[in-house]
Protein backbone atom coordinates (compact mmCIF):
# COMPACT_ATOMS: atom_id res chain seq x y z
CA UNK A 1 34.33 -11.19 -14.54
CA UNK A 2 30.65 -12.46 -13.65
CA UNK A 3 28.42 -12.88 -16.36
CA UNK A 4 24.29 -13.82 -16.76
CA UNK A 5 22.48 -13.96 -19.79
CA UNK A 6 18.64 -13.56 -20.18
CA UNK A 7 15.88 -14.47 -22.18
CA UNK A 8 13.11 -11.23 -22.01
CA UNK A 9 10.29 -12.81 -23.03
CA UNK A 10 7.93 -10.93 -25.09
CA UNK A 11 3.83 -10.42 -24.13
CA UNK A 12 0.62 -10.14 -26.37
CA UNK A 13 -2.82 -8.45 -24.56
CA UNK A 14 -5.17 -10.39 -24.56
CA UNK A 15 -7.81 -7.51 -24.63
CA UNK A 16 -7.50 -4.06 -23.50
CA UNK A 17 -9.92 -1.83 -22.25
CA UNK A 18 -8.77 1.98 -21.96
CA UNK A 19 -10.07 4.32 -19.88
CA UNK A 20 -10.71 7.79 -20.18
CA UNK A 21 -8.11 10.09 -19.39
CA UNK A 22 -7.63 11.39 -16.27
CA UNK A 23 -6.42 14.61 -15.15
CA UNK A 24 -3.13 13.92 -14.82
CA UNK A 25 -3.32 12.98 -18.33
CA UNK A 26 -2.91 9.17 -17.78
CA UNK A 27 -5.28 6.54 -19.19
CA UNK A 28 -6.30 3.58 -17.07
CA UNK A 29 -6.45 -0.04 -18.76
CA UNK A 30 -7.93 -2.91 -17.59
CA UNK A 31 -5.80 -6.38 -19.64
CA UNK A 32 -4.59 -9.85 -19.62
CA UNK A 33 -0.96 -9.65 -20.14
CA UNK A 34 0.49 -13.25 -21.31
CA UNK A 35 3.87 -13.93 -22.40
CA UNK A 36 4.58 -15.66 -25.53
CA UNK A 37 8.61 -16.68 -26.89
CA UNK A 38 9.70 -14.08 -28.30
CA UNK A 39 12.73 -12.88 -26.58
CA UNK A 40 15.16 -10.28 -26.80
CA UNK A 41 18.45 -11.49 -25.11
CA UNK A 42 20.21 -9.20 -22.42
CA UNK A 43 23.96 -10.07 -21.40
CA UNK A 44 25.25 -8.92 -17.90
CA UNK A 45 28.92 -8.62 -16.58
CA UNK A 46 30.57 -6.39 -13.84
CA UNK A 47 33.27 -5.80 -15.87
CA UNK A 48 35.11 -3.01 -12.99
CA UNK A 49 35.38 -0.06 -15.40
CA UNK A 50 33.18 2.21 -12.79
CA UNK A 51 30.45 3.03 -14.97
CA UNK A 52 27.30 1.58 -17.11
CA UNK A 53 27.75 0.54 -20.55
CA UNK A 54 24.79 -0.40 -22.82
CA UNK A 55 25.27 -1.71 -26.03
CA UNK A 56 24.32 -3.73 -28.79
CA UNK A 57 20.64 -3.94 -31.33
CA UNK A 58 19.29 -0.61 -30.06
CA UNK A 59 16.72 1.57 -31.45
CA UNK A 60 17.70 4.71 -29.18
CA UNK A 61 20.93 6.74 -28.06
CA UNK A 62 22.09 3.82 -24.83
CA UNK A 63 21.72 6.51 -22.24
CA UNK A 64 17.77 6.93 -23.16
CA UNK A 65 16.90 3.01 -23.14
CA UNK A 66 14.87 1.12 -20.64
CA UNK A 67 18.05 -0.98 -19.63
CA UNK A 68 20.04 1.64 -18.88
CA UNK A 69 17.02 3.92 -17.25
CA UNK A 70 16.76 0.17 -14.81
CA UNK A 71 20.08 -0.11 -14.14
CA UNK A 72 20.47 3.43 -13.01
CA UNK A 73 17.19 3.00 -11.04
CA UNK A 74 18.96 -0.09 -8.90
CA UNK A 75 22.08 1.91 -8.57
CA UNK A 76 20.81 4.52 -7.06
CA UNK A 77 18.23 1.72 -4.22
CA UNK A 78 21.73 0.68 -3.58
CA UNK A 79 23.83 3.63 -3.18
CA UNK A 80 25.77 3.82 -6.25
CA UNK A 81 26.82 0.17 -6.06
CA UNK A 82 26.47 -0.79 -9.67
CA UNK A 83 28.29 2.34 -10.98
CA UNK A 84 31.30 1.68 -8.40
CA UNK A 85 31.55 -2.20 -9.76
CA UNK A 86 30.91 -0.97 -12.95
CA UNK A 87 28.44 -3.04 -15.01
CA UNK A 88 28.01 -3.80 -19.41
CA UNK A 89 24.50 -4.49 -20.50
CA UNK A 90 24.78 -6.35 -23.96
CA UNK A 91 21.09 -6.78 -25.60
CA UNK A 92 20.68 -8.83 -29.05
CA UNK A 93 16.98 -7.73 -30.26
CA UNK A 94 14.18 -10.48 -30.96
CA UNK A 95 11.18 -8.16 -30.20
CA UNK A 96 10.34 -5.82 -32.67
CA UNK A 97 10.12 -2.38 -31.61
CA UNK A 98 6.89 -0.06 -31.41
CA UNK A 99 4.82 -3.55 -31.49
CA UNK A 100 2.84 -3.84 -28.16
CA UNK A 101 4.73 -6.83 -27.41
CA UNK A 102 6.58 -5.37 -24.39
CA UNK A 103 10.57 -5.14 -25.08
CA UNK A 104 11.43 -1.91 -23.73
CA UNK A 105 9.84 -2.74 -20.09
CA UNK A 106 10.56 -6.94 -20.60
CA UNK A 107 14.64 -5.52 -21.27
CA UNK A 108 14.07 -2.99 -18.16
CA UNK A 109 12.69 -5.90 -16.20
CA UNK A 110 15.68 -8.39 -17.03
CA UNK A 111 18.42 -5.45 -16.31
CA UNK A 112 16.68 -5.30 -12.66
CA UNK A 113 17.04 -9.13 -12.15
CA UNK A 114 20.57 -9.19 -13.74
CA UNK A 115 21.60 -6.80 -11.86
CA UNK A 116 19.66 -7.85 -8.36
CA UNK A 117 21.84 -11.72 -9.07
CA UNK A 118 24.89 -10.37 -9.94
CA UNK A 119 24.74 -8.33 -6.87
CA UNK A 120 23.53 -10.92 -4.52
CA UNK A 121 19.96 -10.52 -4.68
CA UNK A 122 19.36 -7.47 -2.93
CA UNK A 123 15.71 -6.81 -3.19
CA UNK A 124 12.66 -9.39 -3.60
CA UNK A 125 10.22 -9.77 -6.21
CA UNK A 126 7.61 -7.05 -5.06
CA UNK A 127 10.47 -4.55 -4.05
CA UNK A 128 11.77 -4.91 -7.88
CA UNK A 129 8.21 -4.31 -9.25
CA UNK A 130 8.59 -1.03 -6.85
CA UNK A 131 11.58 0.04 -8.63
CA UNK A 132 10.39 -1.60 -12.31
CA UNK A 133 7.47 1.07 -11.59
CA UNK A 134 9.50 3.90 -12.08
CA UNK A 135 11.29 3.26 -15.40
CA UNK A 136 8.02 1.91 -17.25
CA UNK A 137 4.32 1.30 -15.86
CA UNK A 138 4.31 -2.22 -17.79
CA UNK A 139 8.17 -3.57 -15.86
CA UNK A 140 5.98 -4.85 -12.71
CA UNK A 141 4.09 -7.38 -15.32
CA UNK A 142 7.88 -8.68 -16.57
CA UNK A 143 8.66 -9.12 -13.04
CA UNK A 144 5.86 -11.43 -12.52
CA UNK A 145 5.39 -13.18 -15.51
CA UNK A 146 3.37 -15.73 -16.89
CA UNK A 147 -0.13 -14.34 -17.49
CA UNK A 148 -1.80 -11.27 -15.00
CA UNK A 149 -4.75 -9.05 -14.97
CA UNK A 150 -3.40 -5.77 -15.33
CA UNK A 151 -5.13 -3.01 -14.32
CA UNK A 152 -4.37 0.97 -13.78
CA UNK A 153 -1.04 2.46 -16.04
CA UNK A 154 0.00 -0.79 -15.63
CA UNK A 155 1.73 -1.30 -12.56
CA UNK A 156 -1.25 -3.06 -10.75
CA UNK A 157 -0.96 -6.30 -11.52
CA UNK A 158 -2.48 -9.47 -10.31
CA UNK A 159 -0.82 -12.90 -11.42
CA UNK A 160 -3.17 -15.92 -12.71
CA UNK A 161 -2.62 -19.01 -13.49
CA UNK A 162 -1.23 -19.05 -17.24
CA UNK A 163 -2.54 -21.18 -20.37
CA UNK A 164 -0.07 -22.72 -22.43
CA UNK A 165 -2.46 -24.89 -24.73
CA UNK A 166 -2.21 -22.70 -27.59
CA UNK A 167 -0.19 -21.68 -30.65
CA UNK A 168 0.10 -17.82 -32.09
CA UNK A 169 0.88 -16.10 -35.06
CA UNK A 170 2.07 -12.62 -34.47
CA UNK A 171 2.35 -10.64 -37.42
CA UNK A 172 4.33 -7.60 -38.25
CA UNK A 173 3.51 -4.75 -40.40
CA UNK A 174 5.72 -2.69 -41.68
CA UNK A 175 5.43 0.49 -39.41
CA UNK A 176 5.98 1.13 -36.32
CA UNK A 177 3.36 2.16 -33.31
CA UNK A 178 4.23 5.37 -31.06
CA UNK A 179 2.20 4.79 -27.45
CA UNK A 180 1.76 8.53 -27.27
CA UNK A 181 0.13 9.15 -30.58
CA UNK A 182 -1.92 6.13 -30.32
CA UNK A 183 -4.09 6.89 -27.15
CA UNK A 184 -4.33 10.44 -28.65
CA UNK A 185 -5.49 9.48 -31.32
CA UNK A 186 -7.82 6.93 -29.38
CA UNK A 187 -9.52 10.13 -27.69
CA UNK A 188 -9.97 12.34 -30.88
CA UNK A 189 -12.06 8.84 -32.23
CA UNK A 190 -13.40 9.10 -28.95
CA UNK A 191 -14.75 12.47 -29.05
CA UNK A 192 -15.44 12.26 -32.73
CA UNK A 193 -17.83 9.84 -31.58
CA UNK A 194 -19.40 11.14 -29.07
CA UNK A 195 -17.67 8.54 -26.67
CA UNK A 196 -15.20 10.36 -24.47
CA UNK A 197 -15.13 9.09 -21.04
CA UNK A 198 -15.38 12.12 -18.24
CA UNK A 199 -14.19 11.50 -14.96
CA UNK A 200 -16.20 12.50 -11.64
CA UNK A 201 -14.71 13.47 -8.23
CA UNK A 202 -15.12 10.35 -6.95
CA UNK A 203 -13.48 8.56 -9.96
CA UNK A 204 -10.54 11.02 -10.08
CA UNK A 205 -9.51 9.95 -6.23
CA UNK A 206 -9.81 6.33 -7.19
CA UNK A 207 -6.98 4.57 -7.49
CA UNK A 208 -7.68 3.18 -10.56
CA UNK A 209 -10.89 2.50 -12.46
CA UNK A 210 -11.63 -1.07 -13.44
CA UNK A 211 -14.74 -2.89 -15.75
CA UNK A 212 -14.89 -6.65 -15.12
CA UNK A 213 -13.95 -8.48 -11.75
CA UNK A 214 -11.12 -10.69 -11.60
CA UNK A 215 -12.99 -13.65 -11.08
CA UNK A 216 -15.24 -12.85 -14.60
CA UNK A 217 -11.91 -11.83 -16.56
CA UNK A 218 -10.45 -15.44 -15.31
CA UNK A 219 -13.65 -17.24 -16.44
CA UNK A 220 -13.50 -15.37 -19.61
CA UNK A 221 -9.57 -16.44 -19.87
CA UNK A 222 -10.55 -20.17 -19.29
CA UNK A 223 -12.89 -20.34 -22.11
CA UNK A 224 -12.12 -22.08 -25.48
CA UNK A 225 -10.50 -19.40 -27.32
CA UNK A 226 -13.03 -19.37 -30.35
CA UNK A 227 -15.65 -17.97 -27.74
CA UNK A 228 -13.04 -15.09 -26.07
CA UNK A 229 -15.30 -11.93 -25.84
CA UNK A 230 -12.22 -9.61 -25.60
CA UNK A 231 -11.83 -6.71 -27.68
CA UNK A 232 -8.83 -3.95 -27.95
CA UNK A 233 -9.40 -0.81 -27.52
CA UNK A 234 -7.29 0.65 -29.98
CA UNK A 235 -8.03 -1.55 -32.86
CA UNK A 236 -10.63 0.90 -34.85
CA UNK A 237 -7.55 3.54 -34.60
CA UNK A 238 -5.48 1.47 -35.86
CA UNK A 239 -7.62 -0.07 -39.02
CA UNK A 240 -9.14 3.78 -39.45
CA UNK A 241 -4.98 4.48 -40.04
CA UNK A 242 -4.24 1.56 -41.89
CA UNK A 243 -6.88 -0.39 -43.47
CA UNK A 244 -4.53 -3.27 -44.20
CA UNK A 245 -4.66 -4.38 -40.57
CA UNK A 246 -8.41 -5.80 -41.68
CA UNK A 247 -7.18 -7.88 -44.54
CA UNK A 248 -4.52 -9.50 -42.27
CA UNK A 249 -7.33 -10.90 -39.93
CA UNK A 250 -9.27 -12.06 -42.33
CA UNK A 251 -6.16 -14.24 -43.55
CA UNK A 252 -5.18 -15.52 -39.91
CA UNK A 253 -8.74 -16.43 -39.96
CA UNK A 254 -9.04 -18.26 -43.31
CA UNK A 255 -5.85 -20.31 -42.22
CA UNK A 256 -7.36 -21.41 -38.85
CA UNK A 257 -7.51 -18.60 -36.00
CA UNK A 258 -9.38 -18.93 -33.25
CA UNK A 259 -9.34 -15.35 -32.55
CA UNK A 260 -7.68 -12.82 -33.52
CA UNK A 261 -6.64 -9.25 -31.87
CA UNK A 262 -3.65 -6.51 -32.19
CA UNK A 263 -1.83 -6.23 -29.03
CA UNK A 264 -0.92 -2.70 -26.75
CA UNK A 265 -1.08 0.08 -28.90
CA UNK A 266 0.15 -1.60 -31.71
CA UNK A 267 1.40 -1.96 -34.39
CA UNK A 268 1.51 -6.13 -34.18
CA UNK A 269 -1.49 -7.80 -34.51
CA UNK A 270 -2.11 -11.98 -33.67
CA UNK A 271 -4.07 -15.13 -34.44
CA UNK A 272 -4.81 -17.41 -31.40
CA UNK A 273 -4.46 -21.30 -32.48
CA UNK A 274 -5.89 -24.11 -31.13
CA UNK A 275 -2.13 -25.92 -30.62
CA UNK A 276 1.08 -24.68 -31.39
CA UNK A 277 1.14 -27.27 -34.59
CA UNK A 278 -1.83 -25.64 -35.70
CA UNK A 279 0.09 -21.91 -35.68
CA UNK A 280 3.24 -23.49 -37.25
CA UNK A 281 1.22 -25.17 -40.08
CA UNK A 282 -0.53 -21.87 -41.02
CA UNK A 283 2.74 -20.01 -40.64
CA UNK A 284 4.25 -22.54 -43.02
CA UNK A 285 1.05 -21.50 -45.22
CA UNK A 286 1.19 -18.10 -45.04
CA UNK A 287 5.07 -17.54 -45.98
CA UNK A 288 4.63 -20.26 -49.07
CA UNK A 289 1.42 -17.84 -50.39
CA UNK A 290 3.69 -15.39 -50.03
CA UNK A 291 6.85 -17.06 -51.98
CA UNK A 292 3.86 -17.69 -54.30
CA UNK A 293 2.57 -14.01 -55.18
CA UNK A 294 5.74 -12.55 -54.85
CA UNK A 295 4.17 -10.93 -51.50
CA UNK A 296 0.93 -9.41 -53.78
CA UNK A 297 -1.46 -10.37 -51.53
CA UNK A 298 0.52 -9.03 -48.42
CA UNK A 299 1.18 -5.91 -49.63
CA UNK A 300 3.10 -4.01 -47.87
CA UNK A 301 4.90 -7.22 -46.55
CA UNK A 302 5.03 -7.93 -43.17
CA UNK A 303 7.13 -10.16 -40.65
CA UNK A 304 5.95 -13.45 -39.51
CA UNK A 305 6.37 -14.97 -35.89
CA UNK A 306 5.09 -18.59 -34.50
CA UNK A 307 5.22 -18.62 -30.87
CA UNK A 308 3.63 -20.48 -27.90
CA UNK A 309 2.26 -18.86 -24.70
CA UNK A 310 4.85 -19.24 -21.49
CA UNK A 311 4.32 -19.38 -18.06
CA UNK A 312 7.10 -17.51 -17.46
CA UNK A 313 8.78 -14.03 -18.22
CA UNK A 314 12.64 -14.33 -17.88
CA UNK A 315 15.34 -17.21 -18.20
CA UNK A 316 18.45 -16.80 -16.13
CA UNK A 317 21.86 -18.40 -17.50
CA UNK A 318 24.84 -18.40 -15.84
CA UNK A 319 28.25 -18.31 -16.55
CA UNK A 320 30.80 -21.07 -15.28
CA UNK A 321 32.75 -18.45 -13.62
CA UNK A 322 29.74 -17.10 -11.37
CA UNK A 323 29.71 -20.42 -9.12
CA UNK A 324 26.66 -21.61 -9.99
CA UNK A 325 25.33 -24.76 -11.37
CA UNK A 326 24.54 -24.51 -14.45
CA UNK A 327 22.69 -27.75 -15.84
CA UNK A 328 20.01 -27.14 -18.02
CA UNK A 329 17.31 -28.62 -15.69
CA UNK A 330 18.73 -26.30 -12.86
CA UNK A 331 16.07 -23.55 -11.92
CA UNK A 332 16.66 -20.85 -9.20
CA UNK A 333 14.48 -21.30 -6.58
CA UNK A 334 14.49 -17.52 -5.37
CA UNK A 335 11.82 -16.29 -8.18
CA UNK A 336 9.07 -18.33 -9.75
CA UNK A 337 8.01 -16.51 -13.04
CA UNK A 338 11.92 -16.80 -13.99
């Protein structure tokens, strides 16, 4: 049996602009996407039993998940191939679900380059992001890795050179984010407001709408954190739902954030530190106030993550049996962001 295990790291945005909506009832964004170390972990094997088997920490029936939506994707660029060999998908959850942080299309993405190794590597990098397009609009992104500019439903995405001289707190609430409701909710604030974006002709044949130029979004990137301009979009939604979400920052901030943000749609929100030690130490800080209070001055409690910023989106292991070397210095030359 061949075997390959991934690490699908997780992403924050750092920023998000959302456009209006267009008429095919899509919203432009315009983001930095940066991975950070959270990781769900995917398990691979042709296993011969003519079929595809997804199992393990899922939040959805296995025929309706992103891995199984990828993997049927490949099979049919390659004719049926992975259905014939038969293939088991195997994921062990470290990203939260309906979070913003990416697992659904960072799982989709790591079933495409499972599969893509286990059957010989097949397609290249941009031909993946082709087929990554048409499970999720954010798999292209987990195919690349690192940090990008992000631009359109997602799919448009331009790689930059990634920071990594940082430390985050990511912090959970205790509810969930649905994508859907949130930009819907995002244009009835909109409207409420007097703010709706309308679309000309012009903009409607566009292929996407953008704000800032790449070059101003990477000098905005390279600044020290404390003076990051970026805003998200849908953080007034979210605080209008939940007013908790304000209390949160201002602890991140009392305990040493540089900046602080939710990322996607939500629900997760994040501190930016000025070194990793710096995130643990606060993390340390936070959990002991909350040991303290007996959680009083979290309430509702929430779920606390210290993570660093990666320059990469996926780790490939492989198993003794698939031939290949497998010393922990070892990388595989064929992608970069892996």
């Amino acid at each position: 049996m061949k075997e390959i295990e991934i690490d699908a790291f997780a992403k924050i945005n750092i920023g998000l602009e959302v456009f209006g909506r267009r008429p095919t009832g899509y919203h432009d964004i315009e983001s930095i996407f940066q991975n950070v170390s959270l990781a769900d972990v995917l398990r691979l094997s042709i296993d011969g039993r003519s079929s595809i088997a997804v199992e393990g920490e899922l939040d959805c029936p296995p025929g309706k998940s992103s891995m199984y939506h990828a993997a049927m994707v490949f099979d049919e660029a390659c004719g049926g191939l992975v259905r014939r060999e038969g293939v088991s998908i195997h994921v062990k959850k470290g990203i939260p679900s309906g979070a913003g942080l990416g697992g659904a299309g960072a799982d989709a993405a790591a079933t495409l380059v499972g599969l893509n190794e286990l059957f010989g590597a097949r397609f290249s990098q941009p031909e993946l992001a082709r087929l990554g397009e048409r499970v999720a609009s954010d798999v292209p992104f987990f195919l690349f890795g690192g940090a990008a500019i992000v631009r359109g439903r997602g799919e448009r995405v331009l790689p930059i050179v990634p920071r990594t001289d940082f430390g985050l707190i990511i912090v959970q609430p205790p509810w969930a984010s649905s994508t859907p409701e949130a930009y819907e909710a995002l244009d009835c604030l909109r409207n409420k407001l007097g703010e709706y974006l309308q679309y000309g002709p012009e903009t409607q044949l566009a292929p996407y709408v953008s704000h800032l130029p790449d070059n101003e979004l990477v000098r905005r990137y390279r600044l020290p954190i404390a003076q990051w301009p970026f805003k998200n979009d849908f953080q007034p939604v979210l605080e209008e739902r939940h007013p908790e979400y304000r209390k949160w920052f201002s602890i991140l901030r009392d305990y040493g954030a540089e900046y602080v943000s939710v990322t996607g749609s939500g629900s997760c929100l994040f501190g930016v530190f000025e070194s990793l030690d710096r995130a643990v130490e606060a993390g340390e800080k936070w959990r002991d106030s909350a040991a303290t209070v007996n959680g009083s001055c979290l309430s509702p409690s929430v779920n606390i993550f210290t993570v660093q910023p990666l320059a990469r989106s996926i780790k490939v292991r492989y198993s003794q049996n698939c031939n290949e070397d497998t010393r922990p210095d070892k990388e595989r030359p064929c992608y970069g962001s892996y």
